[in-house]
Protein backbone atom coordinates (compact mmCIF):
# COMPACT_ATOMS: atom_id res chain seq x y z
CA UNK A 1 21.47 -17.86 33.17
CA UNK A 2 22.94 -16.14 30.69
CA UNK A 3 21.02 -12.16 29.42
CA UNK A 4 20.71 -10.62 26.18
CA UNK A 5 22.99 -8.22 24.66
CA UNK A 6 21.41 -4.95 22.74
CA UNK A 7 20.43 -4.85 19.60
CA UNK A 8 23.00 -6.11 16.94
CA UNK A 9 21.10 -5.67 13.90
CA UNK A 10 17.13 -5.11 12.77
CA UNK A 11 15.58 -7.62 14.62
CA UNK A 12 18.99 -9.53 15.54
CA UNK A 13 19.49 -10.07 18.99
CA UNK A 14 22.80 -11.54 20.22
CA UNK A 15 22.72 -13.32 23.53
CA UNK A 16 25.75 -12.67 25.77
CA UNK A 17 27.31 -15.67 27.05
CA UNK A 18 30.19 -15.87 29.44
CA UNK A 19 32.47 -16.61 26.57
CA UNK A 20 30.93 -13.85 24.27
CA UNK A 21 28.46 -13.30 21.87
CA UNK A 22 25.79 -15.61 20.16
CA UNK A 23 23.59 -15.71 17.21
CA UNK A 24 19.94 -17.63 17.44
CA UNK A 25 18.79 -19.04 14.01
CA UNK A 26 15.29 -19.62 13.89
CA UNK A 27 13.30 -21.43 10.99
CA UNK A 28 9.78 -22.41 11.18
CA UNK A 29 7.08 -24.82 9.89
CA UNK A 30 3.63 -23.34 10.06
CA UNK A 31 1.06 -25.71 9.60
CA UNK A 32 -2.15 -23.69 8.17
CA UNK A 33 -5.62 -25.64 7.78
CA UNK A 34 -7.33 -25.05 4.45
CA UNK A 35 -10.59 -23.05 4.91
CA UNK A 36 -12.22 -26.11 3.19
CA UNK A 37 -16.11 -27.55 4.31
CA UNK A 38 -14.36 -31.04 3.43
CA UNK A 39 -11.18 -32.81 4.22
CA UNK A 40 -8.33 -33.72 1.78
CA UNK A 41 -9.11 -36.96 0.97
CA UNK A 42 -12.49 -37.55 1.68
CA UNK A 43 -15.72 -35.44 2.07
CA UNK A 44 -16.49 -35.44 5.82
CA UNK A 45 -17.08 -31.97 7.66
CA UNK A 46 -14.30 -29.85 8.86
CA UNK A 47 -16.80 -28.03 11.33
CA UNK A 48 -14.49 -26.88 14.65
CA UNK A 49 -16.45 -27.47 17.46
CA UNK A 50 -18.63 -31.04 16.61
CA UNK A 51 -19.40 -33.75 19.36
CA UNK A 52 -16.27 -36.24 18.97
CA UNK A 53 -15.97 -38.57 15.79
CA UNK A 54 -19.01 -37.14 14.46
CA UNK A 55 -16.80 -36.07 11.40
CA UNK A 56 -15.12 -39.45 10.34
CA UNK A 57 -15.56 -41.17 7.15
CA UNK A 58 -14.32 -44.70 6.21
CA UNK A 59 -11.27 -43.19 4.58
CA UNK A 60 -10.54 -41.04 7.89
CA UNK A 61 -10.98 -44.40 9.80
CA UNK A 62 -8.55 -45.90 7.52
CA UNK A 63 -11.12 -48.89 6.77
CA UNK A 64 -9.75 -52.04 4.46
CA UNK A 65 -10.00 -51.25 0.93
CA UNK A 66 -10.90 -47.37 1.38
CA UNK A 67 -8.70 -45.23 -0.97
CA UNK A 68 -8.26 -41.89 -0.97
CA UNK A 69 -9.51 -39.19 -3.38
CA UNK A 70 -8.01 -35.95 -3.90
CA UNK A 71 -10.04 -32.37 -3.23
CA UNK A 72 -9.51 -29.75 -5.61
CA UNK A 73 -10.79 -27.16 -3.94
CA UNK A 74 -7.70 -27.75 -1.27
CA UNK A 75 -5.24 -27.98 -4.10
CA UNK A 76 -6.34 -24.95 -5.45
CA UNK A 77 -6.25 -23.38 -1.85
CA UNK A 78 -2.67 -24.22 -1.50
CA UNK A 79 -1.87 -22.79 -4.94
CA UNK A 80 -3.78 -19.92 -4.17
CA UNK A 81 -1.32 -19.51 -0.95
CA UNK A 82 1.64 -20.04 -2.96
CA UNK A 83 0.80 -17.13 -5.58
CA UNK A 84 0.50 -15.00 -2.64
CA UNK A 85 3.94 -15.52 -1.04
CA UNK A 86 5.03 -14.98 -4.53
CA UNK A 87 6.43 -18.29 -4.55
CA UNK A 88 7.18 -21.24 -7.70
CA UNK A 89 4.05 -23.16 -8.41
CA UNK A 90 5.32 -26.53 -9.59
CA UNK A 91 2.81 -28.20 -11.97
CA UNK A 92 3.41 -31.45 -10.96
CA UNK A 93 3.99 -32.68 -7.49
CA UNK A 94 3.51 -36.02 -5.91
CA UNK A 95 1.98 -37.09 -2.70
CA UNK A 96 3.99 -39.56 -0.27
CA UNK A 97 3.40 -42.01 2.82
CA UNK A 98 5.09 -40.87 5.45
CA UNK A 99 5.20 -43.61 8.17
CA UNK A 100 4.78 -43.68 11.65
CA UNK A 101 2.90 -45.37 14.33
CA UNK A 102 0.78 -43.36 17.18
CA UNK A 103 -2.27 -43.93 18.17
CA UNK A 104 -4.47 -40.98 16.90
CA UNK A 105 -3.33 -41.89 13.26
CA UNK A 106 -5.55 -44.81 11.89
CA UNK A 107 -3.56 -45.35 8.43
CA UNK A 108 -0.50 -46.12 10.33
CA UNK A 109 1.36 -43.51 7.91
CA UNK A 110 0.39 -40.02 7.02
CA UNK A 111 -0.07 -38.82 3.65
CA UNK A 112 1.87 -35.63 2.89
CA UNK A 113 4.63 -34.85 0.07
CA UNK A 114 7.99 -34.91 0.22
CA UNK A 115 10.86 -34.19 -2.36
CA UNK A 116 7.93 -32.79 -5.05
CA UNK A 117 5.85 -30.66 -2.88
CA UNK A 118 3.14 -28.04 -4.50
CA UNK A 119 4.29 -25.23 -3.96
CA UNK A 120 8.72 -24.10 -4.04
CA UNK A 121 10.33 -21.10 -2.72
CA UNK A 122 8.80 -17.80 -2.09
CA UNK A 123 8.89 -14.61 0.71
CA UNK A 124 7.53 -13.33 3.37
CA UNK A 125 8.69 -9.45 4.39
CA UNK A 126 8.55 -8.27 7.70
CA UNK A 127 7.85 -4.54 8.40
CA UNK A 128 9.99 -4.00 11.55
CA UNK A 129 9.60 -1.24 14.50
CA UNK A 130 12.30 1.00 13.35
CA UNK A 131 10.57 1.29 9.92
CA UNK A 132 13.55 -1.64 7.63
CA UNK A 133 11.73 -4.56 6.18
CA UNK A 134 13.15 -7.89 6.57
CA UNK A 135 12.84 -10.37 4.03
CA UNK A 136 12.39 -14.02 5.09
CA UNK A 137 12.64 -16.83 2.85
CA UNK A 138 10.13 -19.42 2.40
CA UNK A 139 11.92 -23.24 1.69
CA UNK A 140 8.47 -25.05 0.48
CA UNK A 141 4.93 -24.97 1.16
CA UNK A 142 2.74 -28.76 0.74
CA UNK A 143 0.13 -30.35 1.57
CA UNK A 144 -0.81 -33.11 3.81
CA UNK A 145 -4.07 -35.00 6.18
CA UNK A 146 -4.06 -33.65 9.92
CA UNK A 147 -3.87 -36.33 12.78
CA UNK A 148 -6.60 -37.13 14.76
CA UNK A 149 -6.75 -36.30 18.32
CA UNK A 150 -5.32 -37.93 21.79
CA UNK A 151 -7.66 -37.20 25.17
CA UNK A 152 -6.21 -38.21 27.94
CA UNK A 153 -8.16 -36.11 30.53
CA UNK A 154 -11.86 -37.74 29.98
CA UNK A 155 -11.16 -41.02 31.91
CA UNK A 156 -9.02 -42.57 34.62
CA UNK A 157 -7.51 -45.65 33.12
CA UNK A 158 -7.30 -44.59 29.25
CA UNK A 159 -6.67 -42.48 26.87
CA UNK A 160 -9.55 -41.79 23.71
CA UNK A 161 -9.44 -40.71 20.47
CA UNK A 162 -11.42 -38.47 18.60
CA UNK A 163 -10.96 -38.65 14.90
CA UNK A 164 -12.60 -35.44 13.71
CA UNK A 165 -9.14 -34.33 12.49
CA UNK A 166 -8.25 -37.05 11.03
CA UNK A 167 -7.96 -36.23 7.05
CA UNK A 168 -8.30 -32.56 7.52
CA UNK A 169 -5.88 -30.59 4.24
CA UNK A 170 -3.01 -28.83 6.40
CA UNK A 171 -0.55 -26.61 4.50
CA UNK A 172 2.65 -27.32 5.83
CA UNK A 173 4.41 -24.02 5.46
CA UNK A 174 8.59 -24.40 6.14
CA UNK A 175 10.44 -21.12 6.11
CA UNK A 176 14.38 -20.70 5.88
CA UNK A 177 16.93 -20.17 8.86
CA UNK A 178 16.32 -16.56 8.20
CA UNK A 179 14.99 -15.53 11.29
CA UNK A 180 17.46 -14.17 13.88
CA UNK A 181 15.15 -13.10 17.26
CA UNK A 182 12.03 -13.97 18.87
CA UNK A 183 10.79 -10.89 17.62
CA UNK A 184 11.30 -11.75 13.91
CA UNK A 185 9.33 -15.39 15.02
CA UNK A 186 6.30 -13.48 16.03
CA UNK A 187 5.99 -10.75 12.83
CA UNK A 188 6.39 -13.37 10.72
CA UNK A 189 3.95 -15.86 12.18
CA UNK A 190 1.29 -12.76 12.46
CA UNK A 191 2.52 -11.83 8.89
CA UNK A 192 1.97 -15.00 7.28
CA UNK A 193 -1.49 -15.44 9.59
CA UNK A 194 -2.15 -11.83 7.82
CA UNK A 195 -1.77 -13.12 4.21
CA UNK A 196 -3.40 -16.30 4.44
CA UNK A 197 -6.64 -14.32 6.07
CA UNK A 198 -6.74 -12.03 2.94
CA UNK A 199 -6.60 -14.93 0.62
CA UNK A 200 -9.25 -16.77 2.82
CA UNK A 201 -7.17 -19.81 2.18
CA UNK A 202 -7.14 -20.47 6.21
CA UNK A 203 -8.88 -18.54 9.10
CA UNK A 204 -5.63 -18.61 11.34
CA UNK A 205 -7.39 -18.99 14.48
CA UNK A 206 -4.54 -20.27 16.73
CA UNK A 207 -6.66 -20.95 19.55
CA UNK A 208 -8.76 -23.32 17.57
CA UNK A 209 -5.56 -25.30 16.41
CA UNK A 210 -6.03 -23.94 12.64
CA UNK A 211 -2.87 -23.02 12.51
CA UNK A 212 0.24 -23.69 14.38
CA UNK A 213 3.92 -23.96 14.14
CA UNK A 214 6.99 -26.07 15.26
CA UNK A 215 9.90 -24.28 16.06
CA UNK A 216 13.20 -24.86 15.06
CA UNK A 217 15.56 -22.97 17.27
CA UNK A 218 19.92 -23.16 17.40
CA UNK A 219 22.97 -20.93 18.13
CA UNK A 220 26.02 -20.43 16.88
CA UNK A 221 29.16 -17.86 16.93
CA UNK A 222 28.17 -15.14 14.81
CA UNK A 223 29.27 -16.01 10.93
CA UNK A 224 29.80 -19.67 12.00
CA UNK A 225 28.64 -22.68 10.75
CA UNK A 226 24.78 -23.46 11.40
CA UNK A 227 24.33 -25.48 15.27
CA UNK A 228 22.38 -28.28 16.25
CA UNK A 229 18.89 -27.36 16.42
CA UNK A 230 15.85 -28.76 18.58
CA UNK A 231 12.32 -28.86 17.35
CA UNK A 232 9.88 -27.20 19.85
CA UNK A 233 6.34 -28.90 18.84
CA UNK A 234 2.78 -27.38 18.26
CA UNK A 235 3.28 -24.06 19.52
CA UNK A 236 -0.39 -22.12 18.89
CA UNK A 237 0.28 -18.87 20.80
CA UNK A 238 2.77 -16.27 19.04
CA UNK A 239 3.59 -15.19 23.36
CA UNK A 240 4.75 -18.32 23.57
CA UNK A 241 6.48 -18.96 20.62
CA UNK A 242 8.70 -15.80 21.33
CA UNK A 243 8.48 -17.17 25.00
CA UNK A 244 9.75 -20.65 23.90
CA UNK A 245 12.83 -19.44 21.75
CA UNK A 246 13.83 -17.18 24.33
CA UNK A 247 14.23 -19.77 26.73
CA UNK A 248 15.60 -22.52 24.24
CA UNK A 249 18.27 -20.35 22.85
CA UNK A 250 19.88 -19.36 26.18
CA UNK A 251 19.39 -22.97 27.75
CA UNK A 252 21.57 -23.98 24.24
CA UNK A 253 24.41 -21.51 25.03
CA UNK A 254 24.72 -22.41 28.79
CA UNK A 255 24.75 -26.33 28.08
CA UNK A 256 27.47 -25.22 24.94
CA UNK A 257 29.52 -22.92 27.54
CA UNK A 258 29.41 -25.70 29.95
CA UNK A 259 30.94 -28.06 27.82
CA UNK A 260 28.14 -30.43 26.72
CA UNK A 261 26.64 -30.73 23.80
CA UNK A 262 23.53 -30.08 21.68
CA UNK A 263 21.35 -33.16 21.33
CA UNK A 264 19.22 -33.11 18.13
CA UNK A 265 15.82 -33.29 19.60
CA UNK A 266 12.10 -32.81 19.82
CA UNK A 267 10.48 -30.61 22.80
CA UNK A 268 7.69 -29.52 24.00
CA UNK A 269 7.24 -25.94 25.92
CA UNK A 270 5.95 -26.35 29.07
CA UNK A 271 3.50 -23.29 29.77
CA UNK A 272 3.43 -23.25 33.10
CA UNK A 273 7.10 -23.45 34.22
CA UNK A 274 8.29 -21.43 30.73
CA UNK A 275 10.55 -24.38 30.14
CA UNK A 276 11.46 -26.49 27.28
CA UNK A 277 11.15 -30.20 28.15
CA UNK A 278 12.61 -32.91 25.81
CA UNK A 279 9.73 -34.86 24.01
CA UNK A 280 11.88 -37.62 22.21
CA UNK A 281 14.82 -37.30 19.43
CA UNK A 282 14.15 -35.81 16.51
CA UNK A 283 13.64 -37.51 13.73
CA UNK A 284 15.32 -37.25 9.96
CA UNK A 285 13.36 -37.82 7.05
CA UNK A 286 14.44 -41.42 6.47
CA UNK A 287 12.92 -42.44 10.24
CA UNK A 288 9.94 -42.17 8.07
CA UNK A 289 10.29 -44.32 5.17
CA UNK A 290 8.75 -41.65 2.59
CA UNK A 291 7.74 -43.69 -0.59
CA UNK A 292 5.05 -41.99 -3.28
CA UNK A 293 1.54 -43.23 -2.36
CA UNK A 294 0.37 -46.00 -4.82
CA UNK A 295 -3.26 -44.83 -4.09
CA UNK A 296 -2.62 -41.42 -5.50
CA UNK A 297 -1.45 -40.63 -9.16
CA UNK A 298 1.44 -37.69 -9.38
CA UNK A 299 -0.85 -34.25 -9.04
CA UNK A 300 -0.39 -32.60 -12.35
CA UNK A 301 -1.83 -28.94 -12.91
CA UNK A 302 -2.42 -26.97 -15.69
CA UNK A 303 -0.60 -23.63 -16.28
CA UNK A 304 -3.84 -22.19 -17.58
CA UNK A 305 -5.62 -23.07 -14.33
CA UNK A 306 -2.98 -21.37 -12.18
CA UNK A 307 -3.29 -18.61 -14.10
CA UNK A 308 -6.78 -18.00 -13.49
CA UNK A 309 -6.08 -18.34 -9.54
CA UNK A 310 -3.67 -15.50 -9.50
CA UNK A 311 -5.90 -13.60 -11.38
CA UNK A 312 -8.65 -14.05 -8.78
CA UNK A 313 -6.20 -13.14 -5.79
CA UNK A 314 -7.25 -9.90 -3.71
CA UNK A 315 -4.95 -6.98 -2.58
CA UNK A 316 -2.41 -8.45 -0.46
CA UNK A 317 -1.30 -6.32 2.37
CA UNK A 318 2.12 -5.36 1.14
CA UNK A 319 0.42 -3.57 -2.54
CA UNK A 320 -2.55 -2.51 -0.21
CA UNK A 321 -0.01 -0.61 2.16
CA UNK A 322 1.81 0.80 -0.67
CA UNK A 323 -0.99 2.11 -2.27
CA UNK A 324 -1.99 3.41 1.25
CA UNK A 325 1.07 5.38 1.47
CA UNK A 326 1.07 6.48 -2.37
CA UNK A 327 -2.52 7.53 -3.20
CA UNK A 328 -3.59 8.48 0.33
CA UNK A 329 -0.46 9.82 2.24
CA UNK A 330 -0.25 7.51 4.88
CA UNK A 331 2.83 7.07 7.36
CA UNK A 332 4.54 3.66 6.51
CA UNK A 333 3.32 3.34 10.57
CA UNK A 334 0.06 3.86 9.94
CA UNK A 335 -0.35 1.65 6.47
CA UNK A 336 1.16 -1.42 8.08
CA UNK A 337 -1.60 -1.02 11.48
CA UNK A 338 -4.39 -0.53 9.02
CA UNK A 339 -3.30 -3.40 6.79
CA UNK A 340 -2.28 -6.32 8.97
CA UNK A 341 -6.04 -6.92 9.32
CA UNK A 342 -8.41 -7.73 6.55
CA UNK A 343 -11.68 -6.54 8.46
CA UNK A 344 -9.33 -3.17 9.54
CA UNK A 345 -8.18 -2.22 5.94
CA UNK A 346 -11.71 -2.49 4.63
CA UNK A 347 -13.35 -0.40 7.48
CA UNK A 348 -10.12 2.16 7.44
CA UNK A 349 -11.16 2.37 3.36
CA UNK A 350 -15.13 3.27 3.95
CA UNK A 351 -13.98 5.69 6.02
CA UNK A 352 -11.35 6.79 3.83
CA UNK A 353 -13.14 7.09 0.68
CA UNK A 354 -13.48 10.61 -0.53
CA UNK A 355 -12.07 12.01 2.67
CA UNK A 356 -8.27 12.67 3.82
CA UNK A 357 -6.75 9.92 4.08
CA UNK A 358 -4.75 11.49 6.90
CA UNK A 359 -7.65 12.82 8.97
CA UNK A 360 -9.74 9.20 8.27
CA UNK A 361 -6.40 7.16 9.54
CA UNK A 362 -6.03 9.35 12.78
CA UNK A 363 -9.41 8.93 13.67
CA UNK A 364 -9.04 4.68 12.45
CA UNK A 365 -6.03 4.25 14.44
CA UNK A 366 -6.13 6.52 17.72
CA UNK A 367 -9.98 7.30 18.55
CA UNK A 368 -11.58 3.87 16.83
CA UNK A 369 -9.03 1.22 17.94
CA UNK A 370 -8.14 3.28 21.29
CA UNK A 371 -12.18 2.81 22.15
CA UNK A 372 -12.68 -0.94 20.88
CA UNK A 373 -9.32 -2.24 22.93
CA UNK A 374 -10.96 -0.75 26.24
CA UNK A 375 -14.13 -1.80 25.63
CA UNK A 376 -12.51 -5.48 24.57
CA UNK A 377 -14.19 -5.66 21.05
CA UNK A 378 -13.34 -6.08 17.50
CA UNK A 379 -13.80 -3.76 14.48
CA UNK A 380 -15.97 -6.03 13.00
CA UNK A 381 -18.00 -5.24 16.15
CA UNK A 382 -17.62 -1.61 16.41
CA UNK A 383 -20.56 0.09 17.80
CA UNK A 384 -19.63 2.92 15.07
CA UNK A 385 -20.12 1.86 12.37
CA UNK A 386 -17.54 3.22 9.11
CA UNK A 387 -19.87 4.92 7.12
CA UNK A 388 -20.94 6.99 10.22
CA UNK A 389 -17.33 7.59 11.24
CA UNK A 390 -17.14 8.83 7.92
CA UNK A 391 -20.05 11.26 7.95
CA UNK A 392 -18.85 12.69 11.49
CA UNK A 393 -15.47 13.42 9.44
CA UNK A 394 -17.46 15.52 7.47
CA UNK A 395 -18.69 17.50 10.02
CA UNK A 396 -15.15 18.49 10.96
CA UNK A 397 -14.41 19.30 7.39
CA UNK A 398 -17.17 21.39 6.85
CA UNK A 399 -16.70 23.33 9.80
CA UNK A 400 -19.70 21.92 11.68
CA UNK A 401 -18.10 20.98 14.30
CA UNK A 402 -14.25 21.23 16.64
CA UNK A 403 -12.17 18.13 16.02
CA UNK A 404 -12.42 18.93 19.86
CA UNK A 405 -16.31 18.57 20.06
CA UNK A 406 -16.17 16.04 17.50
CA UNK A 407 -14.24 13.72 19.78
CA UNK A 408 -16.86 14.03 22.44
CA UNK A 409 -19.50 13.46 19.09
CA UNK A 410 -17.66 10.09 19.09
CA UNK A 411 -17.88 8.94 22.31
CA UNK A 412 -21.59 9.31 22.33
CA UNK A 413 -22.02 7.57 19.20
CA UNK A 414 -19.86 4.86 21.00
CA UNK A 415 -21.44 4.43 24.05
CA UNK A 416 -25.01 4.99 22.98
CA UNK A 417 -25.19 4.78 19.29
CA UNK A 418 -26.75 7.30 16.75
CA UNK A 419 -25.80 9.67 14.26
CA UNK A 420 -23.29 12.48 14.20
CA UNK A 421 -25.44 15.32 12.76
CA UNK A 422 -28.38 14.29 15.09
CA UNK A 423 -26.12 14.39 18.16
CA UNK A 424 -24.95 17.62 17.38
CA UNK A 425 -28.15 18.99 17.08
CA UNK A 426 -29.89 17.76 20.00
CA UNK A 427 -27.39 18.67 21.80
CA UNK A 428 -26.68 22.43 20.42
CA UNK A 429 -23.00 21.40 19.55
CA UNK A 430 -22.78 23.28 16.36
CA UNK A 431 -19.59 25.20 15.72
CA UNK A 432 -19.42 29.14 15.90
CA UNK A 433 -18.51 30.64 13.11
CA UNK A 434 -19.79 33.89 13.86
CA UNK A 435 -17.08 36.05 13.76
CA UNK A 436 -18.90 38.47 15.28
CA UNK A 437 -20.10 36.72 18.44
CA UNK A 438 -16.57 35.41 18.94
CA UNK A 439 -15.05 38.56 18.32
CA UNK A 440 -17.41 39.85 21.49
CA UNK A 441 -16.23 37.09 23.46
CA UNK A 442 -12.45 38.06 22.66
CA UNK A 443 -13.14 41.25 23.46
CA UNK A 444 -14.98 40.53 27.11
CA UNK A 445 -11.91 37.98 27.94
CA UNK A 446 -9.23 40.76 26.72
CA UNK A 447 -10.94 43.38 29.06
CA UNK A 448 -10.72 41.32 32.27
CA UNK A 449 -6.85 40.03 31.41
CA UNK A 450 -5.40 43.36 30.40
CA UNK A 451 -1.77 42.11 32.12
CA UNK A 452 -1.86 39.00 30.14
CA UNK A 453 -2.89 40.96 27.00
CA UNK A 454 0.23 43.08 27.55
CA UNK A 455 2.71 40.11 27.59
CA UNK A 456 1.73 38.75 24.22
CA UNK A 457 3.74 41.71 22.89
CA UNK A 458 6.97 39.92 24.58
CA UNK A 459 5.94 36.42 25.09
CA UNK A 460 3.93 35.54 21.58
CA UNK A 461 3.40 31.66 23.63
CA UNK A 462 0.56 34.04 25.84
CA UNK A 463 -1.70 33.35 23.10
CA UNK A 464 -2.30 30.55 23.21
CA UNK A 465 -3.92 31.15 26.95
CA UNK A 466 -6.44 33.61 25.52
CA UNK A 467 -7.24 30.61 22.71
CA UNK A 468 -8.58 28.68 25.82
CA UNK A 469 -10.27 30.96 27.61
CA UNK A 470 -12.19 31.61 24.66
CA UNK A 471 -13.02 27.97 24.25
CA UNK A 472 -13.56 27.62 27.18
CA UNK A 473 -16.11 30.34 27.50
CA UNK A 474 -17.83 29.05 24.46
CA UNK A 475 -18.18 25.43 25.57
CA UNK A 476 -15.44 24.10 22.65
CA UNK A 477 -17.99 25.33 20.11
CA UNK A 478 -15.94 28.57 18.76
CA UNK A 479 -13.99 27.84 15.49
CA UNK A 480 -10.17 27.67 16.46
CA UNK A 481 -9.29 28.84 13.44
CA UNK A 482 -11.10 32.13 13.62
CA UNK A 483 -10.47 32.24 17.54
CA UNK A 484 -6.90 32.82 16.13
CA UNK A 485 -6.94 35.24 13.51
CA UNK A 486 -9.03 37.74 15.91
CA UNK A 487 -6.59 36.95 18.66
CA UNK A 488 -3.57 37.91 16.48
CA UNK A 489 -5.41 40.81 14.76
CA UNK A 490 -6.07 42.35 18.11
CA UNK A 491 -3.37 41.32 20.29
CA UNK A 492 -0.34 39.87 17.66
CA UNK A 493 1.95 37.42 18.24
């Protein structure tokens, strides 16, 4: 099998074939289920989780003389989604058949849109490890009814269908060939997961089959001509996804370097084995015989109305990171950990408010996060909760308490709940400030050292040994800052 090579360009990775170098192009189509209590054409539940066909109207059953009837609320879901990948709104799109036979489809054809979809071109940008941004293109975004559901586990002889799915608004989401690495598949799946979740347009829970992706993967000689591609199907785990195109790209280049050729096709990845497995060809848009649906009239929308949707659209996490690192100092690091979650940003921002922004993100992103991964939880679940993170920060600020004893403050509150200030009463971890009493204690540590005393003179690093005996002596409750200044005034350095 053939290895990668390093590194060619941010988030390029060339894979090194026997007869050089190769370039992956990668283009996805995300398929993102409104957040909508009904489904696209009809009003039966979306509910995850009901007993099977429970969820099935006549028009999901595809019952003689049952015709269709537009939602607005998931039109103006996928407009809403559009405005926030900055992309064209086009007032007036149409709604096709696309048609093919399989058994968890009752219509016999799928309703979806084709050359007029909802929503044009728009971006996604990609903040990258080594602190670039990579801008990936987005082709179209439109909307179309979900499938139902093949079971093939439940019984010996057949397979069953559950229709629950049946009718449910997707947002087909189709990026450009932009995307050059598995890497750059994964940030921009948990990218456009992130977006989506801030505009509450879908709830991007992958595991529930909300949202997932096909994969369209190909190589080619670097600055050459695009290369067949293959279509890897329903992928619903970013691991796998980078997993999948890691594996499809280098099986491409051995079969090229071997002298076959690239077959056009539709696979599946095979978990277990971390394989690729062909599925069936891959079809082109006229295996499906796309014709506008005569049941549904062209869907025109008023400029007004999409107006007042992007008028109603939160803080998206690119302006909330900016603003991060503008009005509150924040490391482009730090802005793009506290913003890629809706639940963290708003928690980081309680904390934040009023306070450094500095000192509330250290605490957000190392002590916080550090003690919810252990204990397997998330911030929405936080034992601590941000307004009594926030009044522990003040405690440091106001001298209190250590940022050393304030740590151990935390890890009660953790573990057994409570309040800072009560903690650090009951427990007699109040801060000296007492120059006087620390002074003594300088003094009594300075006696019993007087070698180590002498070396400061040479070796100005000693101090920072008498610093810890003296907190050590005092528990962690002397002020550092005022453990210092005595230090120097008696011993300089």
């Amino acid at each position: 099998m053939t290895t990668k090579s390093p590194e060619a360009t941010t988030g390029q990775k060339l894979i090194q074939g026997v007869t050089g170098p190769w370039e992956i192009v990668i283009g996805l189509e995300v398929h993102a289920q409104v957040s909508s209590n009904s489904k696209l054409f009809s009003g039966a539940a979306t509910e995850f989780g009901a007993a099977p066909n429970s969820q099935v109207s006549l028009v999901d059953a595809a019952m003689p003389g049952m015709l269709p009837v537009i939602n607005k609320y998931c039109v103006e879901q996928a407009v809403r989604t559009g405005l926030g990948l900055e992309a064209q709104i086009n007032n007036y799109s149409v709604f096709d058949r696309k048609n093919y036979f399989y058994p968890d489809l009752p219509q016999g054809y799928q309703i979806s849109q084709y050359l007029q979809p909802i929503v044009g071109e728009g971006t996604v940008l990609l903040d990258m490890p080594d602190g670039k941004t990579v801008e990936i293109g987005i082709e179209r975004l439109h909307l179309e009814q979900d499938a139902g559901k093949s079971i093939h586990d439940m019984h010996p002889q057949h397979s069953l269908v559950d229709l629950n799915r049946s009718g449910v608004a997707l947002m087909e989401i189709v990026s450009k060939p932009d995307i050059r690495s598995s890497e750059e598949a994964g940030l921009y799946v948990t990218k456009l997961r992130s977006i989506l979740r801030y505009l509450g347009t879908c709830d991007g829970n992958m595991e529930q089959g909300s949202m997932r992706a096909d994969v369209n993967v190909s190589v080619r000689r670097p600055g050459e001509e695009l290369g067949t591609r293959c279509e890897i199907k329903n992928m619903n785990s970013i691991r796998f996804i980078r997993a999948a195109i890691e594996y499809e790209a280098r099986r491409q280049v051995d079969v090229i370097e071997e002298g076959g050729t690239i077959t056009q096709e539709t696979l599946l990845y095979d978990t277990a084995n971390g394989v690729t497995r062909s599925m069936r060809s891959k079809e082109e848009a006229h295996d499906y015989r796309y014709f506008p649906d005569p049941d549904l009239l062209p869907l025109e929308l008023d400029q007004s109305w999409v107006d007042e949707i992007r008028l109603s659209l939160p803080e998206l996490p690119d302006q909330k990171k900016k603003r991060f690192i503008d009005d509150l100092g924040l490391s482009p690091y730090d802005a793009s950990v506290l913003v890629a979650d809706r639940e963290r940003a708003a928690y980081f921002e309680t904390v934040a408010e009023g306070r450094d922004g500095k000192l509330a993100s250290n605490w957000v992103t190392s002590d916080l996060f550090g003690a919810l991964k252990k204990s397997n939880l998330d911030v929405t679940e936080s034992p601590v909760s941000a307004e009594a993170l926030g009044r522990l920060i003040d405690l440091i600020s106001d001298n209190t308490i250590s940022g050393k004893i304030a740590k151990q403050v935390f890890e009660i509150m953790f573990a057994e709940g409570g309040e800072a200030a009560d903690i650090v009463e009951a427990r007699g971890l109040r801060q000296v400030t007492d120059s006087g009493a620390i002074e003594a204690v300088v003094d009594d540590i300075i006696a019993a050292n007087p070698e180590k005393a002498a070396e400061v003179a040479t070796k100005p690093k000693a101090l920072g040994w008498f610093v810890g005996q003296v907190m050590k002596a005092t528990q962690g409750k002397a002020n550092p800052q005022a453990v210092n200044e005595i230090l120097k005034k008696k011993l300089g350095g």
